[in-house]
Protein backbone atom coordinates (compact mmCIF):
# COMPACT_ATOMS: atom_id res chain seq x y z
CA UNK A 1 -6.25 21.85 7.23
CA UNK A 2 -3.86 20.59 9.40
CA UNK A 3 -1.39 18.76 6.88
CA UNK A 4 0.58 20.01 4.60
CA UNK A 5 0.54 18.64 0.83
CA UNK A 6 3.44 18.14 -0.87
CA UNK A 7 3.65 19.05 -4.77
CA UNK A 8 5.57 16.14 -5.57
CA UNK A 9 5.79 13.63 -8.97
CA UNK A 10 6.71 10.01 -8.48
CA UNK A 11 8.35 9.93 -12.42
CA UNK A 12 10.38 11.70 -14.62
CA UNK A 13 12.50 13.87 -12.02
CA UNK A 14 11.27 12.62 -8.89
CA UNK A 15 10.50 15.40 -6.51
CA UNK A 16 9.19 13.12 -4.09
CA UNK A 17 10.10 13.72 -0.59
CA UNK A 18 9.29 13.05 3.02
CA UNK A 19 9.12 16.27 5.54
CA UNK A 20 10.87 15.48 9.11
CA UNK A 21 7.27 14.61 10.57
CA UNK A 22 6.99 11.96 7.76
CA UNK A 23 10.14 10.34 8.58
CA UNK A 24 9.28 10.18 12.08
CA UNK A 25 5.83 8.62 11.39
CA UNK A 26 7.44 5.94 8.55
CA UNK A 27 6.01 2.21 9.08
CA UNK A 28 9.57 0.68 9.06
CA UNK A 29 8.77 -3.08 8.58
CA UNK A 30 11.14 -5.35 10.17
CA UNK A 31 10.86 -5.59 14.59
CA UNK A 32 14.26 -7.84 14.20
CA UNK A 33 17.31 -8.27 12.57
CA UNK A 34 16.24 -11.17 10.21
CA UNK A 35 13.27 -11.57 7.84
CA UNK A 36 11.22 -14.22 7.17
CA UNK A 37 8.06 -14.03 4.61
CA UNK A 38 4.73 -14.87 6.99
CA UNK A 39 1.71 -13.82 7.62
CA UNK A 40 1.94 -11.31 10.30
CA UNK A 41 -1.49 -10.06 11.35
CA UNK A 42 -3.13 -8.40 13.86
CA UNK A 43 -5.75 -6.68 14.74
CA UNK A 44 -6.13 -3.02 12.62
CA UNK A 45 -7.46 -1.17 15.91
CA UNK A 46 -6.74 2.81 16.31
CA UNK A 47 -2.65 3.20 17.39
CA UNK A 48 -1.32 6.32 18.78
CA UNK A 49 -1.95 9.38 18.04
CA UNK A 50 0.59 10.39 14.73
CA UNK A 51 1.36 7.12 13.52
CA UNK A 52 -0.17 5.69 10.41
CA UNK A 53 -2.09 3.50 12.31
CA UNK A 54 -3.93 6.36 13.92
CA UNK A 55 -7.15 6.25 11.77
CA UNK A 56 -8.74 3.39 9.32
CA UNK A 57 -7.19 4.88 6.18
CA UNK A 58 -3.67 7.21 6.21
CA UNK A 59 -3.90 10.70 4.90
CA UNK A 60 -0.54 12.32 4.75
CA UNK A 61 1.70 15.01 3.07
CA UNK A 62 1.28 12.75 -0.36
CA UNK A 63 -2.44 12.49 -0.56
CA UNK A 64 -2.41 15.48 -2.99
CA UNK A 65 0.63 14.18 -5.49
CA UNK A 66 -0.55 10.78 -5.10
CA UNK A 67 -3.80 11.02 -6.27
CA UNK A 68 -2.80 13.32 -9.33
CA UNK A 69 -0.04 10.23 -10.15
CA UNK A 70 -3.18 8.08 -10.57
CA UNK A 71 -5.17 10.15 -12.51
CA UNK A 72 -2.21 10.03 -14.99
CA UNK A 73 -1.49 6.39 -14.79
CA UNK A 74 -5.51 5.30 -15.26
CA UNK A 75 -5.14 8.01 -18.56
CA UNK A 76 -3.09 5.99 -19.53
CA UNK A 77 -3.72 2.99 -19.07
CA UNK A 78 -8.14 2.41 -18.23
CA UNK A 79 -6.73 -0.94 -17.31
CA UNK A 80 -5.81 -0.15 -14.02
CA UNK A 81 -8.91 -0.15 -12.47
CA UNK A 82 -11.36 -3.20 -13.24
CA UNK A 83 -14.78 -4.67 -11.98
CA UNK A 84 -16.50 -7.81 -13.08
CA UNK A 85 -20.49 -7.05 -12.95
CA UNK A 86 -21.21 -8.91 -9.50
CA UNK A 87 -18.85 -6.49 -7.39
CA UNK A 88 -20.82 -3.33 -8.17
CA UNK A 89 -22.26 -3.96 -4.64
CA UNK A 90 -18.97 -4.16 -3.08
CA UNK A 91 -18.30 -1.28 -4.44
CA UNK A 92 -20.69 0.84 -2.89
CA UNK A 93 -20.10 -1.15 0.45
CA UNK A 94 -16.10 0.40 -0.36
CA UNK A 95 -17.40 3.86 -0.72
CA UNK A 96 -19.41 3.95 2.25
CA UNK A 97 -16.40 2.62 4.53
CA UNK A 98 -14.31 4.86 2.95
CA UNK A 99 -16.17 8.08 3.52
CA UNK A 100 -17.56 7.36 6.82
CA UNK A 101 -14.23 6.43 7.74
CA UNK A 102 -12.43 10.08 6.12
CA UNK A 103 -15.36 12.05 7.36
CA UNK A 104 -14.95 10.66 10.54
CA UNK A 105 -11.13 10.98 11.52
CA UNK A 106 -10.41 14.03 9.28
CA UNK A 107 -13.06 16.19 9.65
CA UNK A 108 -11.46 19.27 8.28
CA UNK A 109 -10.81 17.66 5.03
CA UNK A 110 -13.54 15.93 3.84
CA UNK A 111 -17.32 16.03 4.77
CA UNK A 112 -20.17 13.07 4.19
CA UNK A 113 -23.93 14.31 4.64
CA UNK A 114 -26.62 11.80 4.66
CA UNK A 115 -30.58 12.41 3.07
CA UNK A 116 -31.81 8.61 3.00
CA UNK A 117 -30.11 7.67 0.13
CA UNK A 118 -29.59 11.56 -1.11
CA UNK A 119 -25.23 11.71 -0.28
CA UNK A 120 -23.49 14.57 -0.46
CA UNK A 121 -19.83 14.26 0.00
CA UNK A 122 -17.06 16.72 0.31
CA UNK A 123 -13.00 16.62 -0.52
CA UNK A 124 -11.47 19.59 0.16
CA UNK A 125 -8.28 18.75 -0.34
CA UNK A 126 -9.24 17.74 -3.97
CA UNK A 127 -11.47 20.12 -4.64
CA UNK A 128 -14.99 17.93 -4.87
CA UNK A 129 -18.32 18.25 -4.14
CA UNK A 130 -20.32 15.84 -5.31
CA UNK A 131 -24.50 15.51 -4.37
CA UNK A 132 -25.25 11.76 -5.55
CA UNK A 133 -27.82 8.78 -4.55
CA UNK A 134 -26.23 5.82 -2.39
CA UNK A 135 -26.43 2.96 -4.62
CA UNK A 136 -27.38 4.50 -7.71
CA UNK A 137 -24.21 4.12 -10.28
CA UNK A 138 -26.10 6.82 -12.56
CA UNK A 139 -25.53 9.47 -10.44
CA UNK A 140 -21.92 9.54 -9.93
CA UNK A 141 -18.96 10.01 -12.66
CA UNK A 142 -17.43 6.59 -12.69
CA UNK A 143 -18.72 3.62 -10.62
CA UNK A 144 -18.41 3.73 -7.12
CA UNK A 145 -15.42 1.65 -6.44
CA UNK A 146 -13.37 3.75 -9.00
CA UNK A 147 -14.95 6.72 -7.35
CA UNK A 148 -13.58 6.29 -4.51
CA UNK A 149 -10.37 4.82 -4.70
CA UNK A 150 -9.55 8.33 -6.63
CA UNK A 151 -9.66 9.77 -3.77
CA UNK A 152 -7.83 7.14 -1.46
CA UNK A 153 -4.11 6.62 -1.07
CA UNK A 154 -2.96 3.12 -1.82
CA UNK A 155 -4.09 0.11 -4.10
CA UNK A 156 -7.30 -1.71 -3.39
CA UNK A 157 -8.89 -5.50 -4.43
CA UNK A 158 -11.54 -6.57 -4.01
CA UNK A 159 -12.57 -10.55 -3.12
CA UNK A 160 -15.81 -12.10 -3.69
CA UNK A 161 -16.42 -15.25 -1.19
CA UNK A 162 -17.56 -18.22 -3.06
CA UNK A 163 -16.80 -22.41 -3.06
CA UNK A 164 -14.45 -21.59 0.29
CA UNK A 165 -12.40 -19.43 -1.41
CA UNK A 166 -11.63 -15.68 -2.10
CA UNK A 167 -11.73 -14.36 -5.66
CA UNK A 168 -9.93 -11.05 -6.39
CA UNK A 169 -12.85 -9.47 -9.25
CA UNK A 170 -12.10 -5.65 -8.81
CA UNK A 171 -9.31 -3.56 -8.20
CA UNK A 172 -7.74 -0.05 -8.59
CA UNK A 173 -4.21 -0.93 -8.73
CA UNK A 174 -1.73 1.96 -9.34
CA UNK A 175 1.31 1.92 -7.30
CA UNK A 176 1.94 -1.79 -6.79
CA UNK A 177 5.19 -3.51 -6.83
CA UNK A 178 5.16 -5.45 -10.04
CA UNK A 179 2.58 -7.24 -10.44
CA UNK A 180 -0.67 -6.88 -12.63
CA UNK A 181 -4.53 -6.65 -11.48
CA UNK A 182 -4.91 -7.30 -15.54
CA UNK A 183 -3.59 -10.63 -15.08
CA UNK A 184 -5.03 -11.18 -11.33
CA UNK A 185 -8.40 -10.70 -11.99
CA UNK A 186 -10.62 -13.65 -11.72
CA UNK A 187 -7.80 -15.75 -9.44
CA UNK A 188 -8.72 -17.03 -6.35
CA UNK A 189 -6.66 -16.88 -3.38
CA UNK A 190 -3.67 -19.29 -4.12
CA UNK A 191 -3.70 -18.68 -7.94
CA UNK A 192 -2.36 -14.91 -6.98
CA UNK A 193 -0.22 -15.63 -4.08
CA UNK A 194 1.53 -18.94 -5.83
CA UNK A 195 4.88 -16.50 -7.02
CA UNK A 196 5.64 -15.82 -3.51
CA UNK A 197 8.81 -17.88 -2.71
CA UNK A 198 9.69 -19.97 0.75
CA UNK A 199 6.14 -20.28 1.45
CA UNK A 200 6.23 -23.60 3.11
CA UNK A 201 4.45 -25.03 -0.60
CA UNK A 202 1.95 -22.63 0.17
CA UNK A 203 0.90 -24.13 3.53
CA UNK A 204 1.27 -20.61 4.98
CA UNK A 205 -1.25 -19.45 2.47
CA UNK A 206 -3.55 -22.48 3.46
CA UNK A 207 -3.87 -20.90 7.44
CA UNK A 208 -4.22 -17.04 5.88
CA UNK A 209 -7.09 -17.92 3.79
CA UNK A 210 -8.72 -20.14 6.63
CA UNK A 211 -8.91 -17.38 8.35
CA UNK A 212 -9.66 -14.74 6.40
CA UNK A 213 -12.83 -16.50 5.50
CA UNK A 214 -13.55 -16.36 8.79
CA UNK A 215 -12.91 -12.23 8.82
CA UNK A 216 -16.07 -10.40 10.47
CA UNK A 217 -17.25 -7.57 9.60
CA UNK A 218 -16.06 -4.67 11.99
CA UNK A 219 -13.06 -6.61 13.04
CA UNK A 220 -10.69 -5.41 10.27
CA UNK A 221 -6.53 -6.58 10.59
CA UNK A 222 -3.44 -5.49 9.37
CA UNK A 223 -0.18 -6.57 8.37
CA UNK A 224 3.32 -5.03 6.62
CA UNK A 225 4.69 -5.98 3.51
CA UNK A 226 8.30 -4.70 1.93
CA UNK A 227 9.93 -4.41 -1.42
CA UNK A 228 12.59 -2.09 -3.15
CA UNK A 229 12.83 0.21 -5.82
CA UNK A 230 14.92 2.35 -7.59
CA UNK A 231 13.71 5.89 -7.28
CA UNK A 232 10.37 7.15 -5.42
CA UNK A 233 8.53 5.98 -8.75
CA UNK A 234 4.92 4.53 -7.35
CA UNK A 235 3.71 3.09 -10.77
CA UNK A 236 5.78 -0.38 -10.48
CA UNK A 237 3.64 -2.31 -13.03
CA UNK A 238 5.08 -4.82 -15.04
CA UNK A 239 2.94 -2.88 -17.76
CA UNK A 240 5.78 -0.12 -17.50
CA UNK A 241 8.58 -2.41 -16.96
CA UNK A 242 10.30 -0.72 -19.71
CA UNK A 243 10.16 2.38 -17.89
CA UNK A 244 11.21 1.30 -14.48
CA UNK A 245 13.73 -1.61 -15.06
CA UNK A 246 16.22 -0.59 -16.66
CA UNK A 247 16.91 2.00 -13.52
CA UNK A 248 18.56 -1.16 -11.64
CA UNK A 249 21.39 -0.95 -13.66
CA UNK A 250 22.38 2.53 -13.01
CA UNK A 251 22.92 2.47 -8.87
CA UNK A 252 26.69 3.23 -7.02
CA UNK A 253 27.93 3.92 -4.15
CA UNK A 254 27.49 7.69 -5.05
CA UNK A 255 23.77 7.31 -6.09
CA UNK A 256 22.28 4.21 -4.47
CA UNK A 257 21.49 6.44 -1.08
CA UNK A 258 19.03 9.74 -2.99
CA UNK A 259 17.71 6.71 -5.29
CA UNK A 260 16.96 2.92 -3.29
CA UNK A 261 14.30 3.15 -1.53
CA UNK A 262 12.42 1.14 0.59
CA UNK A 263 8.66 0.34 -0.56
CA UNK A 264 6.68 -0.57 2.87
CA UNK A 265 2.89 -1.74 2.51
CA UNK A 266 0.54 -1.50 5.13
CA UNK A 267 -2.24 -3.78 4.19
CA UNK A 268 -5.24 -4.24 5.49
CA UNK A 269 -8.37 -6.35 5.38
CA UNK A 270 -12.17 -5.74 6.39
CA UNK A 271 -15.04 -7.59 6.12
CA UNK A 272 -17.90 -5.86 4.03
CA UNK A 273 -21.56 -5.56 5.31
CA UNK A 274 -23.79 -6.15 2.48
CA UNK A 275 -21.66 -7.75 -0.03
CA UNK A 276 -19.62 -10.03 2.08
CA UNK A 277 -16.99 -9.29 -0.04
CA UNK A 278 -13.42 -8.37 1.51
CA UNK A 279 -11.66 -5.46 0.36
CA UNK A 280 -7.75 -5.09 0.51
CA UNK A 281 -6.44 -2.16 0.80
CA UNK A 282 -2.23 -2.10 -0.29
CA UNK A 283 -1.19 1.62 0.95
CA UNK A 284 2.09 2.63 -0.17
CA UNK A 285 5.00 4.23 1.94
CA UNK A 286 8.58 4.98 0.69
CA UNK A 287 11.80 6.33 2.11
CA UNK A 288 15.07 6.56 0.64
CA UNK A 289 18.40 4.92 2.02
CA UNK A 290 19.56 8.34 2.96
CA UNK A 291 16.66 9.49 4.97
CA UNK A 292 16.39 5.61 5.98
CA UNK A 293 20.03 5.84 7.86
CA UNK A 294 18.70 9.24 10.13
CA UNK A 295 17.22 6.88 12.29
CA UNK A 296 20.90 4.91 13.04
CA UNK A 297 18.44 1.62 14.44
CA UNK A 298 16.72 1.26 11.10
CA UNK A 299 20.04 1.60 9.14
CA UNK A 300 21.41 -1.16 11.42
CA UNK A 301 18.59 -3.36 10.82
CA UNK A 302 18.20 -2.99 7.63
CA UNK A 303 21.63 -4.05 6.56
CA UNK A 304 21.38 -6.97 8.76
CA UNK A 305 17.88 -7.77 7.17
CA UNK A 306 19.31 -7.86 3.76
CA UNK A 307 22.74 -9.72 4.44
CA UNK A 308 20.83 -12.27 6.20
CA UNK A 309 17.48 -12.86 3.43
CA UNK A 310 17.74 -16.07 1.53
CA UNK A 311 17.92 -15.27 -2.10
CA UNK A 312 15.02 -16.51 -3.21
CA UNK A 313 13.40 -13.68 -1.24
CA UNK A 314 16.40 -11.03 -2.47
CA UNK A 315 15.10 -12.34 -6.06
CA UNK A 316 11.28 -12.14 -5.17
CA UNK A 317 11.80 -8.41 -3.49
CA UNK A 318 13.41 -7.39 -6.83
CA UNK A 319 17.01 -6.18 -5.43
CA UNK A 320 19.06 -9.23 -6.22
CA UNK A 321 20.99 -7.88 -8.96
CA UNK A 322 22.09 -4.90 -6.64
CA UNK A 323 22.11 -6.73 -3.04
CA UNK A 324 26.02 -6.45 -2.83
CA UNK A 325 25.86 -2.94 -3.63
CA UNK A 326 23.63 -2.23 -1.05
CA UNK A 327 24.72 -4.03 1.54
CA UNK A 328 27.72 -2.58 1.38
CA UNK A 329 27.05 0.91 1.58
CA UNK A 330 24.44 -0.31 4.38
CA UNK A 331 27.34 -1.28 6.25
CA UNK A 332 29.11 2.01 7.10
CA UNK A 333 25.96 2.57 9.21
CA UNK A 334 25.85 -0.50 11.09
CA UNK A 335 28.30 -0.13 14.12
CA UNK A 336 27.61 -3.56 15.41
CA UNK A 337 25.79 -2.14 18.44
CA UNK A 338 22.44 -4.65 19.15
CA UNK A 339 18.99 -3.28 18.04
CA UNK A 340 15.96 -3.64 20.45
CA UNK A 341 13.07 -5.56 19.37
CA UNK A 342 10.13 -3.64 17.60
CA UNK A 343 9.81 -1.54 14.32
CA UNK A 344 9.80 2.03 16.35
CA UNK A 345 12.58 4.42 15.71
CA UNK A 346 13.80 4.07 19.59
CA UNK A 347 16.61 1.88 20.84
């Protein structure tokens, strides 16, 4: 296999780490100097060859680590991972993207072979080998949406399309940033999106689900997301608040480079063929100011980002109790030189 797994955790004493060829491939978020919450999407078509837009789903050097930190978080809490009755199809329609879409684009690492209906699919990496029948629930461990989402980096919902709306009913949410597929589930499109701040009174929400409804089916699009947190920690629920918060108060100039990171989301939408349901998957990236300020345009930006971001937003991205902090030690990295447009590492 061609990458190489890190043996990582993302708690307790946070061995996380990216290699040089992770940096260089990092999804940094912001192509200016400002930010402004929008919707931001385009078309999820294949990008060049290395980056995480590459193939349909990422694989990287955390696929490993990041799928034994969800085994651990759905042991302890079943929660986690939820599907009202009717999305059992959209399930399987998940699954079937998901494998064809592995098989496909990494070929040494995982295998799908079809019999009719008679599957037999193959993760090396994680050592399964599973023989099962395509839309049979009986024949695999867990149902098919939990099946698979085991095995995939990143969070996942799932929207049924009903009454012009979109209604997240299944999930496998383990490494979000603070918020709760618990609560979500059952809320249609607004309902989940109505915390985000600056959001025109939700008129930007009103053009992103106009057009999602309108999403086709092999025409899937992306967009970034961005939040913060306080060591490489993945599991940002606020089920384990009381595990995670408190780490805000403990940053200073000494520590606040090996433990801020950034939290970058690529998320993506597709349309799904027999369902019609929409899945969303929420992958996960994270870099740490230190590595961050290697690449001297993204420490630039960055501080510029954050001096600039109204604080509603600083509130809403969960660093507003330490923005001073971290703008500060942002700026001895930020030589005043201008930054050229785009999110790429290159001036």
């Amino acid at each position: 296999m061609g990458i190489q797994f890190n043996d990582e955790t993302f708690r307790n004493d946070y061995t996380y780490r990216n290699s040089p060829a992770g940096l260089a491939r990092f999804p940094f978020p912001f192509p200016e100097d400002e930010y402004m919450y929008s919707v931001n999407i385009e078309p999820h078509t294949p990008g060049r060859k290395g980056s995480v837009f590459e193939h349909s789903f990422d694989v990287d050097e955390h696929y490993v680590s990041e799928m034994k930190d969800r085994a651990r978080v759905l042991a302890e809490d079943p929660l986690r991972c939820q599907s009202l009755p009717h999305m059992t199809l959209a399930g399987w329609d998940l699954l079937e993207l998901i494998m064809e879409s592995k098989a496909r684009d990494y070929p040494d690492m995982f295998e799908l072979h079809k019999n009719g209906n008679k599957w037999r699919w193959v993760n090396k990496p994680l050592g399964i080998d599973d023989t099962f029948t395509f839309l049979d629930e009986s024949t695999l461990p867990y149902g098919p949406m939990e099946y698979i989402t085991r095995q995939a980096q990143g969070d996942f919902t799932l929207q049924d399309q009903r009454e012009d709306n979109l209604w997240i009913e299944a999930g496998m949410v383990t490494s979000q940033a603070d918020w709760s597929l618990d609560f979500d589930i059952g809320m249609s499109f607004h309902e989940w999106h109505a915390p985000v701040p600056l959001a025109g009174g939700m008129g930007i929400f009103d053009r992103a689900l106009k057009f999602l409804l309108k999403l086709q089916y092999g025409a899937p699009v992306r967009r970034f997301n961005w939040t913060m947190t306080v060591d490489p920690r993945l599991d940002t629920a606020p089920e384990t608040y009381p595990k995670w918060g408190p780490s805000k108060t403990t940053l200073n100039m000494d520590n606040v480079g090996a433990r801020q990171h950034l939290r970058v989301e690529l998320q993506t939408l597709y349309r799904l063929p027999r369902s019609n349901a929409i899945v969303f998957p929420i992958r996960c990236y994270l870099i740490s100011f230190q590595d961050l300020v290697t690449v001297p345009k993204w420490g630039r930006r960055l501080h510029r980002v954050l001096q600039g971001l109204p604080q509603e937003l600083a509130e809403y991205k969960g660093f507003a109790r330490n923005r001073e902090l971290l703008t500060n030690w942002l700026a001895q990295y930020d030589d005043g030189a201008p930054t050229s447009p785009g999110w790429w590492a290159e001036d």
